[in-house]
Structures are given as C-alpha cells and as structure tokens.
C-alpha atoms as a PDB file:
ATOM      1  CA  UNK A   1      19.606 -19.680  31.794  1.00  0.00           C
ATOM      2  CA  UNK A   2      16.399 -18.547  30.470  1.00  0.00           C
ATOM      3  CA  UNK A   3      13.673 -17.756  31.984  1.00  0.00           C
ATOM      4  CA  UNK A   4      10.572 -20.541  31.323  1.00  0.00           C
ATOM      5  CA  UNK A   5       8.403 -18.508  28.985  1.00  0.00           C
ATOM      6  CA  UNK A   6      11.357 -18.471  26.796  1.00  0.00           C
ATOM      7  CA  UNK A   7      11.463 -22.420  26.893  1.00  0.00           C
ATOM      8  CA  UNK A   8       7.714 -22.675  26.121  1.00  0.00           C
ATOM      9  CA  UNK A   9       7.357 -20.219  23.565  1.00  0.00           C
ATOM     10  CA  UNK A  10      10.558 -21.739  21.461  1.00  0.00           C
ATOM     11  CA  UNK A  11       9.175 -25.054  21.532  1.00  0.00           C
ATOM     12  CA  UNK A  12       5.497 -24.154  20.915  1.00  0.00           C
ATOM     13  CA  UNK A  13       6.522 -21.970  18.179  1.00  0.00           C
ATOM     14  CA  UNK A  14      10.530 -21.970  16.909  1.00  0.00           C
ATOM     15  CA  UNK A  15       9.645 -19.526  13.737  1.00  0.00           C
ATOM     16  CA  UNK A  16       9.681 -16.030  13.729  1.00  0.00           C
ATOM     17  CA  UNK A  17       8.195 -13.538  11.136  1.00  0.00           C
ATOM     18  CA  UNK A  18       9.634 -10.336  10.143  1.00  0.00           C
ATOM     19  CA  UNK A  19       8.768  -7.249   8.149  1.00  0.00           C
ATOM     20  CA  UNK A  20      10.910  -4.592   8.619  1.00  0.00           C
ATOM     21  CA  UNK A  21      14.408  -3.951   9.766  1.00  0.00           C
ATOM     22  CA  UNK A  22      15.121  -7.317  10.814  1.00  0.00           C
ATOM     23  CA  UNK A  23      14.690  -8.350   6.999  1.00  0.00           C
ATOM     24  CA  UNK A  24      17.523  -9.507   4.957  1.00  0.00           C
ATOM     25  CA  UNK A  25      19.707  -6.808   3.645  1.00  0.00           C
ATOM     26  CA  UNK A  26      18.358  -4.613   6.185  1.00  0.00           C
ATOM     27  CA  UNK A  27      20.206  -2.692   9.186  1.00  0.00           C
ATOM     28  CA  UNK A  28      19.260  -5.191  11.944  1.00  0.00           C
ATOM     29  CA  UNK A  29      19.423  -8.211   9.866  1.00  0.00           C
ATOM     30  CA  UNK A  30      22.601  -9.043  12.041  1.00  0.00           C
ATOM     31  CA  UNK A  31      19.893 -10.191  14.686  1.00  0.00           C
ATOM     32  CA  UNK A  32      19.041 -13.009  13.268  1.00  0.00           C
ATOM     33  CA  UNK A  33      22.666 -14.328  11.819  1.00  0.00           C
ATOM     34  CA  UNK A  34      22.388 -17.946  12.342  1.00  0.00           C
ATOM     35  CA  UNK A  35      19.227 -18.259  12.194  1.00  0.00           C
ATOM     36  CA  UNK A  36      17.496 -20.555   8.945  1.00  0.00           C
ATOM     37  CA  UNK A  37      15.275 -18.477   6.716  1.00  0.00           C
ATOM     38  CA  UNK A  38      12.461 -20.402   5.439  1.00  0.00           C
ATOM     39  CA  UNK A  39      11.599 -18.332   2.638  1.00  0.00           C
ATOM     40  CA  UNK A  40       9.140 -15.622   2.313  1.00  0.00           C
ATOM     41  CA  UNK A  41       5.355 -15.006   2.539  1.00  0.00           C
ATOM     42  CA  UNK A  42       2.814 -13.047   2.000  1.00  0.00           C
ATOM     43  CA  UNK A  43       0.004 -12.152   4.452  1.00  0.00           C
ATOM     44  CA  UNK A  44      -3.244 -10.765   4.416  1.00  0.00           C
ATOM     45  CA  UNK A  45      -3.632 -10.388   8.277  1.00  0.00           C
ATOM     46  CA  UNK A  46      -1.649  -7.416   8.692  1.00  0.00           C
ATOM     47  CA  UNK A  47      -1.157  -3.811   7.924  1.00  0.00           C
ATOM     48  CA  UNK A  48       2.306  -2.011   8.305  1.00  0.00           C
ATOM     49  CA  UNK A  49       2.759   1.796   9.579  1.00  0.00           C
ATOM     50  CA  UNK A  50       5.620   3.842   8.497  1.00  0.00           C
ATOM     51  CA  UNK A  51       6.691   4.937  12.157  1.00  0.00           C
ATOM     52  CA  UNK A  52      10.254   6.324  10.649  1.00  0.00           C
ATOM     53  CA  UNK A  53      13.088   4.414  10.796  1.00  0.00           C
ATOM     54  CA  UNK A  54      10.777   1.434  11.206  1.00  0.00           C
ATOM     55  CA  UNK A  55       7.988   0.000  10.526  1.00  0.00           C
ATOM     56  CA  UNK A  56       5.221  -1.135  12.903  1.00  0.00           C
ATOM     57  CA  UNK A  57       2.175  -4.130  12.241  1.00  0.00           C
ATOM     58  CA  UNK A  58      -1.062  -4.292  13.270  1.00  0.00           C
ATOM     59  CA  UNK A  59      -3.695  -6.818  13.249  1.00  0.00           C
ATOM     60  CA  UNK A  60      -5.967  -5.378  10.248  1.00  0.00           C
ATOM     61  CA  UNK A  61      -6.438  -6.597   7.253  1.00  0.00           C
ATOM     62  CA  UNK A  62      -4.265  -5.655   3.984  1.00  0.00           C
ATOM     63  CA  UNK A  63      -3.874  -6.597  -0.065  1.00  0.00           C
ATOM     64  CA  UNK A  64      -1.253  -8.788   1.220  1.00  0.00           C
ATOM     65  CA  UNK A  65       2.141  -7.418   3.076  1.00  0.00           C
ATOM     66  CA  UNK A  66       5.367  -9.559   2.647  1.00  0.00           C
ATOM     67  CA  UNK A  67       6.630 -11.044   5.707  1.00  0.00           C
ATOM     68  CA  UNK A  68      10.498 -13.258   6.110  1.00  0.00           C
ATOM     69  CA  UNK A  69      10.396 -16.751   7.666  1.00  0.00           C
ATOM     70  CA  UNK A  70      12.775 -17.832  10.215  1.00  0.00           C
ATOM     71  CA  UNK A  71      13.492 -20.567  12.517  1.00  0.00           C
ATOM     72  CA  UNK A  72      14.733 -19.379  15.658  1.00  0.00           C
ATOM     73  CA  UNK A  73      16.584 -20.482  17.975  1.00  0.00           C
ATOM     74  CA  UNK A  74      15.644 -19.378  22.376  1.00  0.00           C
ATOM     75  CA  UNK A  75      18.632 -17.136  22.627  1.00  0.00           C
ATOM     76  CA  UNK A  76      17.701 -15.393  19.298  1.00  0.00           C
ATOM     77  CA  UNK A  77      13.902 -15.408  20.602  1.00  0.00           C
ATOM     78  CA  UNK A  78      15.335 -13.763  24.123  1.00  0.00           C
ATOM     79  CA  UNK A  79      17.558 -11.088  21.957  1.00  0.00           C
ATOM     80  CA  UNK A  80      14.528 -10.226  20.037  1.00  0.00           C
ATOM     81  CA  UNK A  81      12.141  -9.642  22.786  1.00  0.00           C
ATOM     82  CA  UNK A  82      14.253  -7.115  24.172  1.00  0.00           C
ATOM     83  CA  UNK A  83      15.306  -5.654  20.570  1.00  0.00           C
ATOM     84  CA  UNK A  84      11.554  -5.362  20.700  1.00  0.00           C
ATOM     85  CA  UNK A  85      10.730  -4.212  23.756  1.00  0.00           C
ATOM     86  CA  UNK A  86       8.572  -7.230  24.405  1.00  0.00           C
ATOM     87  CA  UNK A  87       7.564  -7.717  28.477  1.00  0.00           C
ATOM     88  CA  UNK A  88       6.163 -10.786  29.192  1.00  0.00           C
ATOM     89  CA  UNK A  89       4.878  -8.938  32.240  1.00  0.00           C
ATOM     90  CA  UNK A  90       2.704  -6.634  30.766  1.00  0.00           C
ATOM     91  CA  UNK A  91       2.499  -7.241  27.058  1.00  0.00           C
ATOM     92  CA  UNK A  92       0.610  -4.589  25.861  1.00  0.00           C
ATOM     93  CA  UNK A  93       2.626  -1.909  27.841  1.00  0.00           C
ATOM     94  CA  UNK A  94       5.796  -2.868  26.092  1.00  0.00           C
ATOM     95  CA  UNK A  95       6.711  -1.065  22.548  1.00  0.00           C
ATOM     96  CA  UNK A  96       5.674  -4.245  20.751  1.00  0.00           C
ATOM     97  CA  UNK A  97       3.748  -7.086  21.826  1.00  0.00           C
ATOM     98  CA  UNK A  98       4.562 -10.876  20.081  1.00  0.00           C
ATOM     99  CA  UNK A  99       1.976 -12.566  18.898  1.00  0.00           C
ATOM    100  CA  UNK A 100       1.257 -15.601  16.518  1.00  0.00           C
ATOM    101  CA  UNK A 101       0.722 -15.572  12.994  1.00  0.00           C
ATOM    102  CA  UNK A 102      -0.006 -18.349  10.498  1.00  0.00           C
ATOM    103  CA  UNK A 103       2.007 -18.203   7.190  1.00  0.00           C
ATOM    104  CA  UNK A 104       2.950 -21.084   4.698  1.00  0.00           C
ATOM    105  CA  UNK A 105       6.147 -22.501   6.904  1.00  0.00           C
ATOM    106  CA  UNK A 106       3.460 -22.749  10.021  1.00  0.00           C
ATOM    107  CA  UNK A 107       2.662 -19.992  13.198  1.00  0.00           C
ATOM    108  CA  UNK A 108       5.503 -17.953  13.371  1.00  0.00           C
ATOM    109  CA  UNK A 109       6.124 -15.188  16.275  1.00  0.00           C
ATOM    110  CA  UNK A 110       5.162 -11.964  14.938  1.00  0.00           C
ATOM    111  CA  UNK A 111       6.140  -8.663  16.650  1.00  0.00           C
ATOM    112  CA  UNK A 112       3.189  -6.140  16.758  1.00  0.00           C
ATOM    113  CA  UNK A 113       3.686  -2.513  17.580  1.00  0.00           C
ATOM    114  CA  UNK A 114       1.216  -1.203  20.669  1.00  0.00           C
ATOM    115  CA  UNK A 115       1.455   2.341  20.037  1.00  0.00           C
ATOM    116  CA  UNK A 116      -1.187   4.196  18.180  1.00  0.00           C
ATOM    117  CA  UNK A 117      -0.724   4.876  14.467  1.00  0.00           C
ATOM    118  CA  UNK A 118      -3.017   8.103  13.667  1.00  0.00           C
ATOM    119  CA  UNK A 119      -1.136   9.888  11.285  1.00  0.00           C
ATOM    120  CA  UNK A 120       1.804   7.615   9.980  1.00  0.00           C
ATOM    121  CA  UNK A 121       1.734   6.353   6.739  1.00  0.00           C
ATOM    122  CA  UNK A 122      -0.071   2.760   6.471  1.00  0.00           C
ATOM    123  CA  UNK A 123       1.390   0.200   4.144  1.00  0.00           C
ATOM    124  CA  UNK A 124      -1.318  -2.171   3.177  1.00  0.00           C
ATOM    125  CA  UNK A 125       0.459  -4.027  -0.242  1.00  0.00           C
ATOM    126  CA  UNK A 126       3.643  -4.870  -0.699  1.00  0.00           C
ATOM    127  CA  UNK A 127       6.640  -4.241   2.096  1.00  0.00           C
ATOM    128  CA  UNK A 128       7.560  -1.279   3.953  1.00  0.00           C
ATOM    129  CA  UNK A 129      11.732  -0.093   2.422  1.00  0.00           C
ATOM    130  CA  UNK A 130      14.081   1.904   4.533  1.00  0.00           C
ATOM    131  CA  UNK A 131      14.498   5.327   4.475  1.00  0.00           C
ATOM    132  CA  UNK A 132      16.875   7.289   2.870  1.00  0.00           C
ATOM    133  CA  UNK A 133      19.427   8.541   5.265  1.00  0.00           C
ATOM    134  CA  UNK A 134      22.404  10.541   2.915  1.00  0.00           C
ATOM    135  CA  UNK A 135      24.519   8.257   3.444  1.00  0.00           C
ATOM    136  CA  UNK A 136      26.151   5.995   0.090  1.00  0.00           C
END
C-alpha cells in the first residue's frame, strides 16, 4: 500500500521527465521498464550540472536541454522517489526535490537536484552523455 501522497501525485500528474541516467539507453533506464515513453522534448526552463556520474537540474533558464517523456505508473513514481532521494517530509533536505514541469505531452514530474552546483560543469544546450568509464 502506498502511502497517500503517492496516490495524489500519480493522479494529478502520471508523467515523469527525465534527463540523465534514467534516459533510454542509459544505466538506470531499467527504472522505468514498463513504463510508456511519450517521446521527447526540449525545454528551456532548465539547466543541467555535470555532478559525475550524473547529472543534476536546476530551475534556470537554458538554450533548450532535452528532456524524455514518460507515463508512470505509482509504484514506478514510489521507486523513483527513493532512487532519488525524494522526502516528502522535507523536500528540500532530500538529494533531489520533484517538482512540475510543463513540456509538450503536459506537466510531467521533474527531479531537481538540491545541492549546490559551484564548480561543476553546467550544461545549458543540448543533453548531458555519460561518462566514460574503461569499460567496452
């Protein structure tokens, strides 16, 4: 059973928008197996940071940053949070805090990273790629 914040948020908002490692082809796509992608976007409203083996939004504005529709379902939305570290309790305290965002398939949840950024590499066109570990 989950709790009733799940429940609201899923049926407010059953979309979620992704920009890093939750992307398709990338090494926690697996989260979101099952789940419908909508297509992609592009949005203005954000600005990635290279934090390392991820990337991290926030709320500034960009050239335009490409973002991955997908409709969600409240167990993915409950897996996600805590991928995240998303608390409901205290969102601003947690690693990343969700959010709305508009994009061309409606709002969609949007995970935005709380910690500062001075320093890390900002991403303000195009999408933020993995890095390159060694390993073919």
């Amino acid at each position: 059973m989950h709790p009733d914040y799940l429940h609201a948020a899923i049926a407010d908002t059953p979309r979620v928008a992704v920009y890093g490692t939750l992307k398709q082809g990338f090494n926690n796509a697996h989260w979101l197996s099952g789940a419908r992608r909508l297509g992609s976007d592009t949005t203005r409203a954000l600005t990635l940071y290279d934090i390392g083996p991820y990337p991290g939004a926030k709320w500034q504005a960009s050239k335009g940053v490409i973002i991955e529709i997908y409709e969600i379902s409240i167990d993915q939305l409950a897996q996600l949070d805590r991928l995240e570290g998303y608390r409901i309790d205290a969102p601003a305290q947690g690693e990343y805090d969700r959010q709305q965002i508009a994009t061309h398939f409606g709002r969609a949840w949007v995970y935005l990273y709380n910690p500062g950024v001075a320093g890390k590499r900002a991403i303000c066109e195009g999408g933020w790629e993995m890095p390159y570990t060694g390993h073919d």
